[in-house]
PDB file of N, CA and C in Angstrom:
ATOM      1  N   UNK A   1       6.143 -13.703   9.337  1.00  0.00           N
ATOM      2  CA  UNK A   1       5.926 -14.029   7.949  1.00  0.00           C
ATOM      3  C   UNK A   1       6.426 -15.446   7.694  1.00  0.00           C
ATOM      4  N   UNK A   2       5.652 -16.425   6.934  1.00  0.00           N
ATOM      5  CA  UNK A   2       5.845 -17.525   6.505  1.00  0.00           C
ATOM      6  C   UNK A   2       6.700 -17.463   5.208  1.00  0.00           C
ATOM      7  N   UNK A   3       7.698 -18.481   4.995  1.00  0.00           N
ATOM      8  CA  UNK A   3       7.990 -18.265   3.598  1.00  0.00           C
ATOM      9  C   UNK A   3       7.291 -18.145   2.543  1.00  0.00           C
ATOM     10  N   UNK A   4       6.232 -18.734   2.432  1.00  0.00           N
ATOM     11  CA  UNK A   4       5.901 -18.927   1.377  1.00  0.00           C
ATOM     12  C   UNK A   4       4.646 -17.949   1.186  1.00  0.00           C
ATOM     13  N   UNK A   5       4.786 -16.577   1.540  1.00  0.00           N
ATOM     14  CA  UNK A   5       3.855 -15.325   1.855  1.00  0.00           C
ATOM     15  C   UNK A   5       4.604 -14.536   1.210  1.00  0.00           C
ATOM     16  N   UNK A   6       3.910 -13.604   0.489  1.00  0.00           N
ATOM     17  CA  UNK A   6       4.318 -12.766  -0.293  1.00  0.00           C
ATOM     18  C   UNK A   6       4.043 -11.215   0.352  1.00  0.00           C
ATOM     19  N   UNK A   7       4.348 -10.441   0.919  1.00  0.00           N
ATOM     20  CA  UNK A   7       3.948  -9.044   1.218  1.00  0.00           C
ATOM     21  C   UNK A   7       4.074  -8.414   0.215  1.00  0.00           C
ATOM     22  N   UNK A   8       2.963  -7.305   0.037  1.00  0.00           N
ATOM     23  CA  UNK A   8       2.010  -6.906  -0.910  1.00  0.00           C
ATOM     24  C   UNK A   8       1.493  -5.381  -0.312  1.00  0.00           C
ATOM     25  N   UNK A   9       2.219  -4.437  -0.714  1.00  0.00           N
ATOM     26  CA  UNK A   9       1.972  -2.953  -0.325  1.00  0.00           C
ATOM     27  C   UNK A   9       0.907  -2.230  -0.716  1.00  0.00           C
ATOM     28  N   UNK A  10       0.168  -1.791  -0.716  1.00  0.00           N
ATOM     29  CA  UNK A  10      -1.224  -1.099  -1.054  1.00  0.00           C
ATOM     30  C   UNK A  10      -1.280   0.124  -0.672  1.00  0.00           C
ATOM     31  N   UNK A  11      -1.089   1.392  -1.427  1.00  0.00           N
ATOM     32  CA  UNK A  11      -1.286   2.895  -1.546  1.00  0.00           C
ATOM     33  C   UNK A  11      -2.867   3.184  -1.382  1.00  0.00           C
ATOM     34  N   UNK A  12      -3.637   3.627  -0.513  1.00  0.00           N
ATOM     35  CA  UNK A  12      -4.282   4.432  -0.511  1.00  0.00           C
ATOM     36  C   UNK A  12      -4.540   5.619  -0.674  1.00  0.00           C
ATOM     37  N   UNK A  13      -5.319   6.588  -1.096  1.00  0.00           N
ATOM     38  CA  UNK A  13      -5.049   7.735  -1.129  1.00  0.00           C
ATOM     39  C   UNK A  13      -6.302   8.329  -0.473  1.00  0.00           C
ATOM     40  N   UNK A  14      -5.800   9.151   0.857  1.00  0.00           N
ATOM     41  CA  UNK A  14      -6.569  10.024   2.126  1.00  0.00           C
ATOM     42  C   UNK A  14      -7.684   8.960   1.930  1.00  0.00           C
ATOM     43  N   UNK A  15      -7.424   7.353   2.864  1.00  0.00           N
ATOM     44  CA  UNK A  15      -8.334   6.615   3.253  1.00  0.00           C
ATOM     45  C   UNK A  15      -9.056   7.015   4.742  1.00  0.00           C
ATOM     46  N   UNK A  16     -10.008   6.912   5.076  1.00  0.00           N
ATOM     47  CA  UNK A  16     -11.352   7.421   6.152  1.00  0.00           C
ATOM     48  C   UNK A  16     -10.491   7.436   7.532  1.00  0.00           C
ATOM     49  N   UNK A  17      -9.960   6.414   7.263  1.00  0.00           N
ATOM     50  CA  UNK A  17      -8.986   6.515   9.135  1.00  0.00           C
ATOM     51  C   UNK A  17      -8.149   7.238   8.886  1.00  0.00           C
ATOM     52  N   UNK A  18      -7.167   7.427   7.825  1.00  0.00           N
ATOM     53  CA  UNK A  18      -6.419   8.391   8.358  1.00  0.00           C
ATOM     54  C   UNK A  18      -6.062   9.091   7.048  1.00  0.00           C
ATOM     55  N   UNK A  19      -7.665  10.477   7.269  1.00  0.00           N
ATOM     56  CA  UNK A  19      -7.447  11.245   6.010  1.00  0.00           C
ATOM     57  C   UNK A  19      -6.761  12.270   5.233  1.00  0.00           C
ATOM     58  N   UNK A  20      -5.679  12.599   5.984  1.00  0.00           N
ATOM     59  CA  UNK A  20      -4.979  13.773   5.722  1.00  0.00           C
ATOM     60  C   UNK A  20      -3.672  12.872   5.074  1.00  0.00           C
ATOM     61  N   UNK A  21      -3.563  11.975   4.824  1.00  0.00           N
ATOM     62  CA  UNK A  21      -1.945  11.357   3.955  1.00  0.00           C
ATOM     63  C   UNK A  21      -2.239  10.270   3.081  1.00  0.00           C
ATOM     64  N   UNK A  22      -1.538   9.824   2.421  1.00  0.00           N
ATOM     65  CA  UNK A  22      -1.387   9.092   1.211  1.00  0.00           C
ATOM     66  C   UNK A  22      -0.780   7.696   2.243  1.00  0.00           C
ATOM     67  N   UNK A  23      -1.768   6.422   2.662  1.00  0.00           N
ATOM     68  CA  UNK A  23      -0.965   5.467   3.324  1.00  0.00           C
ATOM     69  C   UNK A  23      -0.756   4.606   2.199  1.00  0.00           C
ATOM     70  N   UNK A  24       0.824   3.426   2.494  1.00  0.00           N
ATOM     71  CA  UNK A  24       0.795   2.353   2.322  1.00  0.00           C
ATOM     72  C   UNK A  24       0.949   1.275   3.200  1.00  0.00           C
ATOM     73  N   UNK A  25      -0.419   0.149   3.066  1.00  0.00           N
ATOM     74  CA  UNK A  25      -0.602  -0.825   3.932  1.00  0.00           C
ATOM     75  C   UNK A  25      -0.026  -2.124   3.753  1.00  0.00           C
ATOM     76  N   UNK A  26       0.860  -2.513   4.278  1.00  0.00           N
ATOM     77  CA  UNK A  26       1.300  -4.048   4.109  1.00  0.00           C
ATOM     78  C   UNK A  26       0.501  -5.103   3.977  1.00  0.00           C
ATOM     79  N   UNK A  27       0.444  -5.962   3.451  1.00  0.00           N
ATOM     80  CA  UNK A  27      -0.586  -7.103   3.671  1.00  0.00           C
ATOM     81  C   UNK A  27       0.172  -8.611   3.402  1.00  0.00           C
ATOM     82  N   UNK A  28      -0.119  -9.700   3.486  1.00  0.00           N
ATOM     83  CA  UNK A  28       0.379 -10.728   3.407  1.00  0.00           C
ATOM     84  C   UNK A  28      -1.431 -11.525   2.580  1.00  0.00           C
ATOM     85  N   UNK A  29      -0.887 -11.265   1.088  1.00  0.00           N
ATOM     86  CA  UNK A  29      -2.658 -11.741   0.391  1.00  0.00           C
ATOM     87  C   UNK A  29      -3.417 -11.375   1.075  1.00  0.00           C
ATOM     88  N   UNK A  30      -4.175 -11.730   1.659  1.00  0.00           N
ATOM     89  CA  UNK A  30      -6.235 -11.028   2.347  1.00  0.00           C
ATOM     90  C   UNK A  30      -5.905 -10.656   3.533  1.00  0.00           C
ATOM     91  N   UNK A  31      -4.158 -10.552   3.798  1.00  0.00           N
ATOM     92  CA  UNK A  31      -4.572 -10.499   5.598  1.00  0.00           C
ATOM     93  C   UNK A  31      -3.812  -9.158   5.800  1.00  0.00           C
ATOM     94  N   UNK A  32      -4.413  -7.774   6.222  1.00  0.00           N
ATOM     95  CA  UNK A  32      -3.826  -6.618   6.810  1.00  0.00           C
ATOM     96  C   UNK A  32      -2.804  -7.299   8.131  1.00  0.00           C
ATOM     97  N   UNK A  33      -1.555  -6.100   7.868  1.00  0.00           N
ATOM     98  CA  UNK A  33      -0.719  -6.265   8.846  1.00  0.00           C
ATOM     99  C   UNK A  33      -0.645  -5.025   9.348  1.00  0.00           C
ATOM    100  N   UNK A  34      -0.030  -4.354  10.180  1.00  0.00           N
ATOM    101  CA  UNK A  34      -0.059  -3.279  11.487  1.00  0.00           C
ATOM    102  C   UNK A  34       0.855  -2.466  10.814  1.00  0.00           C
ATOM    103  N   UNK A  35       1.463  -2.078   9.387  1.00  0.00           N
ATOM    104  CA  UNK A  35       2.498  -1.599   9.229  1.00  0.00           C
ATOM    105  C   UNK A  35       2.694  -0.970   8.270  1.00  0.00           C
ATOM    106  N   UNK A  36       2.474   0.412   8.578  1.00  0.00           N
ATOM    107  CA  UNK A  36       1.997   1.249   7.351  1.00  0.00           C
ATOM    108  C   UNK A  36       3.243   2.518   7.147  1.00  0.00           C
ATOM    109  N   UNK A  37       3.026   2.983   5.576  1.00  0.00           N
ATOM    110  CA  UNK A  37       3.769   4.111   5.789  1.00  0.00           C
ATOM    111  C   UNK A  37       3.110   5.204   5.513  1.00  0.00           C
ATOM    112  N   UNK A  38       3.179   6.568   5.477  1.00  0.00           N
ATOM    113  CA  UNK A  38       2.453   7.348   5.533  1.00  0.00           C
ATOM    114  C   UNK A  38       3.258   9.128   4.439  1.00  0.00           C
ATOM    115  N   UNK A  39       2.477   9.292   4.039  1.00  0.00           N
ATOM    116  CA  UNK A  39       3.385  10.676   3.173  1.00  0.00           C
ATOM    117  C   UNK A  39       2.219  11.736   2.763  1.00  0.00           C
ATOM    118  N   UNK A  40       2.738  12.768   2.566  1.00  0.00           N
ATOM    119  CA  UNK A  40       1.489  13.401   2.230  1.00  0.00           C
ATOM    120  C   UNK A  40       1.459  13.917   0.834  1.00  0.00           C
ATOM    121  N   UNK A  41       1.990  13.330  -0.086  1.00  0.00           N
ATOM    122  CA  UNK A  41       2.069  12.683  -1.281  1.00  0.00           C
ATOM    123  C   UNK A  41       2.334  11.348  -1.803  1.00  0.00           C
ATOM    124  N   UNK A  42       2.037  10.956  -2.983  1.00  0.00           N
ATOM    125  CA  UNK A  42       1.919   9.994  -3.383  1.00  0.00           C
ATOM    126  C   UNK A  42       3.462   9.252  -3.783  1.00  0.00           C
ATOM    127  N   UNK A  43       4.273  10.424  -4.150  1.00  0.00           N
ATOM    128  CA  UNK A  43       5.451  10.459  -4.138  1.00  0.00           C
ATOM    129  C   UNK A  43       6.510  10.618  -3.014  1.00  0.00           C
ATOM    130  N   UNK A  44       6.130  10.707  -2.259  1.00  0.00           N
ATOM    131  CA  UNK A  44       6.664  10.893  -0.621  1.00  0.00           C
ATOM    132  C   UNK A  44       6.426   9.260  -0.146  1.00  0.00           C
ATOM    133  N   UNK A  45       5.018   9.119  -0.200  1.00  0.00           N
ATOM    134  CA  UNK A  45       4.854   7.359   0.466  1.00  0.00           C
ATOM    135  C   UNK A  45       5.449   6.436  -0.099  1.00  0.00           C
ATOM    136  N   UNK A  46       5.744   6.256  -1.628  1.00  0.00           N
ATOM    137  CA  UNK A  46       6.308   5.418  -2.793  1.00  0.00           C
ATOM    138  C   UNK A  46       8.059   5.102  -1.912  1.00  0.00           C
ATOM    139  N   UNK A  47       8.477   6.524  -1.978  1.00  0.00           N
ATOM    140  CA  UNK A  47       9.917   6.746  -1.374  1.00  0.00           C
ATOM    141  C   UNK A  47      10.039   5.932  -0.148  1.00  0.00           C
ATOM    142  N   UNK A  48       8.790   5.679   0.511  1.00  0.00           N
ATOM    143  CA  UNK A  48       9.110   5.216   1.858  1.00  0.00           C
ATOM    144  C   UNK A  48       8.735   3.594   1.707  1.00  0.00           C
ATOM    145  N   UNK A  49       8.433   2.837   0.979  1.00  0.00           N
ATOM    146  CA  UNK A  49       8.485   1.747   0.545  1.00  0.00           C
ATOM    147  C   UNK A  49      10.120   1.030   0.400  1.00  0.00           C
ATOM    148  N   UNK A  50       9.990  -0.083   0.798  1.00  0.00           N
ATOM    149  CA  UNK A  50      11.369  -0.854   0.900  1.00  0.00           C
ATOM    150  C   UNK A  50      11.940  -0.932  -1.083  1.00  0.00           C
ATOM    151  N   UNK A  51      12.846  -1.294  -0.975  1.00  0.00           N
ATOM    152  CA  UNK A  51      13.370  -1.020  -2.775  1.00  0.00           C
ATOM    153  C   UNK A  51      13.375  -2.232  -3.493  1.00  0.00           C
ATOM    154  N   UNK A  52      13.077  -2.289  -4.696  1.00  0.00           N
ATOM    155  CA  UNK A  52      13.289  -3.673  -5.432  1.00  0.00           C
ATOM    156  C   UNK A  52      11.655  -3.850  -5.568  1.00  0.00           C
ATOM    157  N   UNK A  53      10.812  -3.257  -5.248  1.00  0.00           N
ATOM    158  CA  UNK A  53       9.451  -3.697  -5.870  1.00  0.00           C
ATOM    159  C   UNK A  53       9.163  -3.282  -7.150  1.00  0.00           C
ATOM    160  N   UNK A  54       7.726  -3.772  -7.106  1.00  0.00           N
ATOM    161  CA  UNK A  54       7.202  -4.125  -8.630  1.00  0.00           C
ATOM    162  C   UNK A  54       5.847  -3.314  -8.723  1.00  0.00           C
ATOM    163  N   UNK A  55       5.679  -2.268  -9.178  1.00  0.00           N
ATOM    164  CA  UNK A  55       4.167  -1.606  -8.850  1.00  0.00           C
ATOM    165  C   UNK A  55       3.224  -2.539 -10.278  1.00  0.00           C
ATOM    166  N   UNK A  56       2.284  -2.332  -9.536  1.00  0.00           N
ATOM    167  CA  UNK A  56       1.157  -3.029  -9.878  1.00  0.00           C
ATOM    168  C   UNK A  56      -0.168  -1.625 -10.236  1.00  0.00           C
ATOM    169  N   UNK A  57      -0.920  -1.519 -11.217  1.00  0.00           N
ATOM    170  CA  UNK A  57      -1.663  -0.409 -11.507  1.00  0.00           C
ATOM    171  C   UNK A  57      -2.890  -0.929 -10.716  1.00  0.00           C
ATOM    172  N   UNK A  58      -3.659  -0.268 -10.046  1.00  0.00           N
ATOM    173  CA  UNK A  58      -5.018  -0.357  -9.612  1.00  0.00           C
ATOM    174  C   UNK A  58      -5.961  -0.527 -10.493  1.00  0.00           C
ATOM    175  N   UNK A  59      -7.032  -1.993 -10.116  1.00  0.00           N
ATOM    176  CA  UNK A  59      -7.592  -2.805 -11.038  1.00  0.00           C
ATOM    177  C   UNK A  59      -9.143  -2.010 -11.081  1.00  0.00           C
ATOM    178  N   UNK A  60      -9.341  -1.975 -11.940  1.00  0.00           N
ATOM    179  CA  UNK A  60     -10.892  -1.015 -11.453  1.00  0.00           C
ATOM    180  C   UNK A  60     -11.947  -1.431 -10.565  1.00  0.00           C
ATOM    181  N   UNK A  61     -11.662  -2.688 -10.116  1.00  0.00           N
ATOM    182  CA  UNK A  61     -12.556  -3.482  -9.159  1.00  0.00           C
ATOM    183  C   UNK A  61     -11.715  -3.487  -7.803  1.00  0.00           C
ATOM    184  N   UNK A  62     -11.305  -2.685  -7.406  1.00  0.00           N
ATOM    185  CA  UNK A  62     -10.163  -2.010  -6.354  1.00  0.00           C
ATOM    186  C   UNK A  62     -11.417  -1.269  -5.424  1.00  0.00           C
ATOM    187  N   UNK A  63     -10.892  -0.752  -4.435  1.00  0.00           N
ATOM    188  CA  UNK A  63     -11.887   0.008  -3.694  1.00  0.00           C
ATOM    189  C   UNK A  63     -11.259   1.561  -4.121  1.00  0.00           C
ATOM    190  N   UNK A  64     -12.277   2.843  -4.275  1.00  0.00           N
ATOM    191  CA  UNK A  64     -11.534   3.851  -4.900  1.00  0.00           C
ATOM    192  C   UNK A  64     -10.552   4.569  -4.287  1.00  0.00           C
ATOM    193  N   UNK A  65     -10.323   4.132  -2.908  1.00  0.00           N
ATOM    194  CA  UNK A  65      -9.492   4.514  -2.242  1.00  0.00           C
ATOM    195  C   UNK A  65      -7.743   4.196  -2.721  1.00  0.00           C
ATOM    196  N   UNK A  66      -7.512   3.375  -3.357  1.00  0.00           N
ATOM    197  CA  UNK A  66      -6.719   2.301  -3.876  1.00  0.00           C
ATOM    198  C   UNK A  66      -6.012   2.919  -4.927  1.00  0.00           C
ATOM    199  N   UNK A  67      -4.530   3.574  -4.628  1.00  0.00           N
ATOM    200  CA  UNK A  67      -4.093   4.340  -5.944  1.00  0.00           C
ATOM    201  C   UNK A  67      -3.227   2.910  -6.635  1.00  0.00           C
ATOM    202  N   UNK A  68      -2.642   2.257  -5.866  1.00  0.00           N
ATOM    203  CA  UNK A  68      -2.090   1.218  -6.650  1.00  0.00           C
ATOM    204  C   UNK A  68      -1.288   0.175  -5.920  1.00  0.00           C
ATOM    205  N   UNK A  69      -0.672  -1.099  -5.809  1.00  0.00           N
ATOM    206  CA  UNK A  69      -0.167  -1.923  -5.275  1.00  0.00           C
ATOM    207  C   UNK A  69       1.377  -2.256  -5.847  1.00  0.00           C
ATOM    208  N   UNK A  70       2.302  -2.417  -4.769  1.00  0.00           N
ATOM    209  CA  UNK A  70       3.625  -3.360  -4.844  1.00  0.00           C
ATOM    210  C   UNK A  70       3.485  -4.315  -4.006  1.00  0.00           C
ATOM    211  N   UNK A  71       4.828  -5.325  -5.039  1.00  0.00           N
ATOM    212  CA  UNK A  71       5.111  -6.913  -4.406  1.00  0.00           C
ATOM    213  C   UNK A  71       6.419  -6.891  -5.067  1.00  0.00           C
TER     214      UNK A  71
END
């Protein structure tokens, strides 16, 4: 990670690769990173997120997979 990169968590909910859990995907702006967490609630994956974020509501121009984003 560069400083000046912001990582940016993204909740899916039972996305096509891996449909049985609620992932969250790391990203650094447009670019997927390898590092996900996984729960089989929405409230289980949230928990597994690092602390001190900021949730962000899912924009309706989101893909519907997309329950909502932290930064």
């Amino acid at each position: 990670m560069q400083a000046n990169e912001l990582p940016i968590w993204v909740i899916y909910d039972k996305p096509s690769d891996i449909p049985d859990w609620f992932v969250a995907r790391k990203w650094f702006l447009d670019r997927p990173t390898s590092e996900l967490r996984l729960g089989r609630t929405l409230d289980e994956v949230r928990a597994k997120l690092p602390a001190g974020l900021y949730r962000l509501p899912r924009d309706p121009s989101d893909d519907a997979k997309i329950v909502e984003s932290w930064i």
